[in-house]
N, C-alpha and C. Protein backbone atom coordinates (compact mmCIF):
# COMPACT_ATOMS: atom_id res chain seq x y z
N UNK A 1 -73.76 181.76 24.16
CA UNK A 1 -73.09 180.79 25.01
C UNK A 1 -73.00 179.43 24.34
N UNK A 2 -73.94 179.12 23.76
CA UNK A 2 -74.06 177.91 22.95
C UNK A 2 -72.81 177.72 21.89
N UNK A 3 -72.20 179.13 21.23
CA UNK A 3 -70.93 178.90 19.91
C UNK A 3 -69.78 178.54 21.51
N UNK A 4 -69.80 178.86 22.44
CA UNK A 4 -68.61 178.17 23.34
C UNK A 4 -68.68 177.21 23.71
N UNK A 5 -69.84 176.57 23.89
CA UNK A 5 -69.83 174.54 23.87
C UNK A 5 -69.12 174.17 22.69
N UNK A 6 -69.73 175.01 21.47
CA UNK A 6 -69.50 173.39 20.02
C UNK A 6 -67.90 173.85 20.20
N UNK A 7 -67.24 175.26 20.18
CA UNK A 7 -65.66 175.56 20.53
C UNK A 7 -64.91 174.37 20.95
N UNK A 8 -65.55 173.59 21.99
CA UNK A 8 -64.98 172.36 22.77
C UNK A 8 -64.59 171.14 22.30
N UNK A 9 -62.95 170.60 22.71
CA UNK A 9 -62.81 169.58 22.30
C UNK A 9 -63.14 167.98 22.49
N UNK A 10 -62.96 167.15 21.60
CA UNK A 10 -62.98 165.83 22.67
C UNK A 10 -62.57 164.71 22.36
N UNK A 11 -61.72 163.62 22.79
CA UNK A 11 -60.90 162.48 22.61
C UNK A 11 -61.90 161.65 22.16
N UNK A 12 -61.23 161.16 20.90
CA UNK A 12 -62.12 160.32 20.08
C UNK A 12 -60.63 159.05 19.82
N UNK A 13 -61.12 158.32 19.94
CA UNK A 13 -60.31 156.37 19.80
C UNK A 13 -61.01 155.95 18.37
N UNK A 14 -59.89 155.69 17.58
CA UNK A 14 -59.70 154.71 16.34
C UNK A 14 -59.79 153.30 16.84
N UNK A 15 -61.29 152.40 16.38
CA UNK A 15 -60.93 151.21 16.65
C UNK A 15 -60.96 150.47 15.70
N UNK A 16 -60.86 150.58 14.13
CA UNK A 16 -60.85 149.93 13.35
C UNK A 16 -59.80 148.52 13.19
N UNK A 17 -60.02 148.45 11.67
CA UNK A 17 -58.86 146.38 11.62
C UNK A 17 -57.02 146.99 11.33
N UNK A 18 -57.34 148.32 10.64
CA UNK A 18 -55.78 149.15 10.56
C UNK A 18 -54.87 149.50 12.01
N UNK A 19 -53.95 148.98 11.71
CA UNK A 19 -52.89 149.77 13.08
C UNK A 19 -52.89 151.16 13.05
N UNK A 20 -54.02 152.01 11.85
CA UNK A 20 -53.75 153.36 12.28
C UNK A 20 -54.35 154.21 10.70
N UNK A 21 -54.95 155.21 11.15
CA UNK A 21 -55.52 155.59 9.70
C UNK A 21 -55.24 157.78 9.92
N UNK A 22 -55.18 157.92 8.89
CA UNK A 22 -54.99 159.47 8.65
C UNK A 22 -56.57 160.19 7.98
N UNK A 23 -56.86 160.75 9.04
CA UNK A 23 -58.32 161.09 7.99
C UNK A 23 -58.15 162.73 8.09
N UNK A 24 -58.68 162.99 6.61
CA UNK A 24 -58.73 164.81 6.45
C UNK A 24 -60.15 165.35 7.16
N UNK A 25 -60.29 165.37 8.17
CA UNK A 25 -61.48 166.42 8.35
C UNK A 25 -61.01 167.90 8.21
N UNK A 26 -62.39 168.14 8.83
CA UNK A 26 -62.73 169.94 8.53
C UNK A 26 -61.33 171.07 8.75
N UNK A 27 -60.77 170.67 10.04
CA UNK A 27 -59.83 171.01 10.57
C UNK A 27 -58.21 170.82 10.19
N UNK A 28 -58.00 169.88 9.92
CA UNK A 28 -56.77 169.41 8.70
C UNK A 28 -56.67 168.07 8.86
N UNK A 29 -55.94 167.18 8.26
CA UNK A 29 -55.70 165.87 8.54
C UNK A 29 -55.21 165.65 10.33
N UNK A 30 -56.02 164.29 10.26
CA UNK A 30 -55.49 164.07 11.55
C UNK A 30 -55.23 162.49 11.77
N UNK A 31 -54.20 162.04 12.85
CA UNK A 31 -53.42 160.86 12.81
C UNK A 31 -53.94 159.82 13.71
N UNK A 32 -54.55 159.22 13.44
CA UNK A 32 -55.73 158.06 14.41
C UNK A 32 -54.69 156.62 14.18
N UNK A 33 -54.04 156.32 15.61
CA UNK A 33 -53.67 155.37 15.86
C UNK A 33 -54.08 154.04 16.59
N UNK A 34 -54.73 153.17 16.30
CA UNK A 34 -55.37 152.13 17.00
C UNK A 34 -55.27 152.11 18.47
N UNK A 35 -56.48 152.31 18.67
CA UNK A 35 -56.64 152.48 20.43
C UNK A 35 -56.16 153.48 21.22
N UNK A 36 -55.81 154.75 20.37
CA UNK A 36 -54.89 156.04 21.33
C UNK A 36 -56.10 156.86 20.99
N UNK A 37 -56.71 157.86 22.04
CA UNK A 37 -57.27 158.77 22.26
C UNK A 37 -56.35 159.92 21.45
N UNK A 38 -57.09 160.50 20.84
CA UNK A 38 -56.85 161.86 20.25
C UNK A 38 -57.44 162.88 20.30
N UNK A 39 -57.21 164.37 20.70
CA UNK A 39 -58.26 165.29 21.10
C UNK A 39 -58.10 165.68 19.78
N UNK A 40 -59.69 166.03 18.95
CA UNK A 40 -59.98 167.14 17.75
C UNK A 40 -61.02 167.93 18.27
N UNK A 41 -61.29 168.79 17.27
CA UNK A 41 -62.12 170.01 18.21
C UNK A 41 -63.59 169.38 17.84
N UNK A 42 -64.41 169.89 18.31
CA UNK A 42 -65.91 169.64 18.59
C UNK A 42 -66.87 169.23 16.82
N UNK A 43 -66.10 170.12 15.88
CA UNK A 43 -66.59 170.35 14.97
C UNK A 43 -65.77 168.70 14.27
N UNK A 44 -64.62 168.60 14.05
CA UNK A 44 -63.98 167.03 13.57
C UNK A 44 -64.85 165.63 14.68
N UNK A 45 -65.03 166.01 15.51
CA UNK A 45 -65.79 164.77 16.35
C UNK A 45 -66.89 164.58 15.86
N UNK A 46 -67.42 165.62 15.46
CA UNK A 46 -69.08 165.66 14.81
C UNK A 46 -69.05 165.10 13.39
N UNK A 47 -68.24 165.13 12.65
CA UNK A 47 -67.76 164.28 11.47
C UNK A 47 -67.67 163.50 11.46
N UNK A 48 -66.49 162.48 12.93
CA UNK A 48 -66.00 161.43 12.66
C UNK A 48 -67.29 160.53 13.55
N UNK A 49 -68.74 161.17 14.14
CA UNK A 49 -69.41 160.75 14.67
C UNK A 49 -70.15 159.27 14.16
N UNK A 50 -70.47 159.73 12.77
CA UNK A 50 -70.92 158.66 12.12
C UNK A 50 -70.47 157.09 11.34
N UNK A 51 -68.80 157.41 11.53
CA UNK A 51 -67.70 156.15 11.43
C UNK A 51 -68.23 155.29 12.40
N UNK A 52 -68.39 153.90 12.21
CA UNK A 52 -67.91 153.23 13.19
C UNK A 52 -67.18 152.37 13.73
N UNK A 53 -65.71 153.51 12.46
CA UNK A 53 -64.72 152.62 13.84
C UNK A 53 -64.24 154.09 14.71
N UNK A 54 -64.79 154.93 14.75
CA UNK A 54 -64.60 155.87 15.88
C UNK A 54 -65.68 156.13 17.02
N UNK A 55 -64.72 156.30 17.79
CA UNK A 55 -65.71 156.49 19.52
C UNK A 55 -65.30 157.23 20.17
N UNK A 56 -66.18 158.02 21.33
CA UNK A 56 -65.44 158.83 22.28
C UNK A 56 -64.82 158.16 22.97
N UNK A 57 -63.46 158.60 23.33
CA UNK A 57 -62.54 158.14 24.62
C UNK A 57 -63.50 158.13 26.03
N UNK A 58 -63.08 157.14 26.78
CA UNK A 58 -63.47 157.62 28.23
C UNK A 58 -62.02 157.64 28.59
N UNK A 59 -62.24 158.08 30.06
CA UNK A 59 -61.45 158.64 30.98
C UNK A 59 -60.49 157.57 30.99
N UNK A 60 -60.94 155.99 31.41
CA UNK A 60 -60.48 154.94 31.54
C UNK A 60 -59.44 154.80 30.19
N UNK A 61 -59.81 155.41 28.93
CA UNK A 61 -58.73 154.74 27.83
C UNK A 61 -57.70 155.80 27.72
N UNK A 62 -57.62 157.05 28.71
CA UNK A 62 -56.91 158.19 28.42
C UNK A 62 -55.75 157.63 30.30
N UNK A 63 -55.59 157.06 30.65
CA UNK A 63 -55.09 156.52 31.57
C UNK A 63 -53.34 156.27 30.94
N UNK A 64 -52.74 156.81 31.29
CA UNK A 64 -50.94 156.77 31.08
C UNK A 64 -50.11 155.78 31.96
N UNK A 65 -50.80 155.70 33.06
CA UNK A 65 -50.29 154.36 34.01
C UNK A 65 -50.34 152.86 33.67
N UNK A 66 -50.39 152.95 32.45
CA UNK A 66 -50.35 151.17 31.87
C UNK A 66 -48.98 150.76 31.72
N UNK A 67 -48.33 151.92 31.60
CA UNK A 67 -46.81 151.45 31.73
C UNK A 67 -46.13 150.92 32.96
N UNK A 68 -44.88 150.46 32.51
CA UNK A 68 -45.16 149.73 34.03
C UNK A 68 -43.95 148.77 34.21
């Protein structure tokens, strides 16, 4: 039961000084745009864990109603 947790994905936010960075993890390159939540799978989050300009999304930064 435990290999179907790490399976799981989760929204991780680029907050670095770049408008946007491309990083190769495990999984293939992926496109981190300043302040946009991006889902990678469990195993790329665990990589990008130790950056710090990456963070988990909350709920609050995955919100689409800012438009307006």
């Amino acid at each position: 039961m435990a290999s179907k947790k790490s399976a799981a994905s989760s929204a991780v936010v680029y907050t670095g000084g770049s408008d946007g960075v491309v990083m190769h993890l495990p999984n293939g390159p992926v496109e981190f745009l300043h302040g946009v939540p991006v889902v990678v799978s469990a195993e790329d989050a665990k990589s990008l864990a130790a950056h710090v300009d990456f963070h988990p999304a909350t709920s609050a930064t995955t919100d689409p109603s800012e438009e307006g």
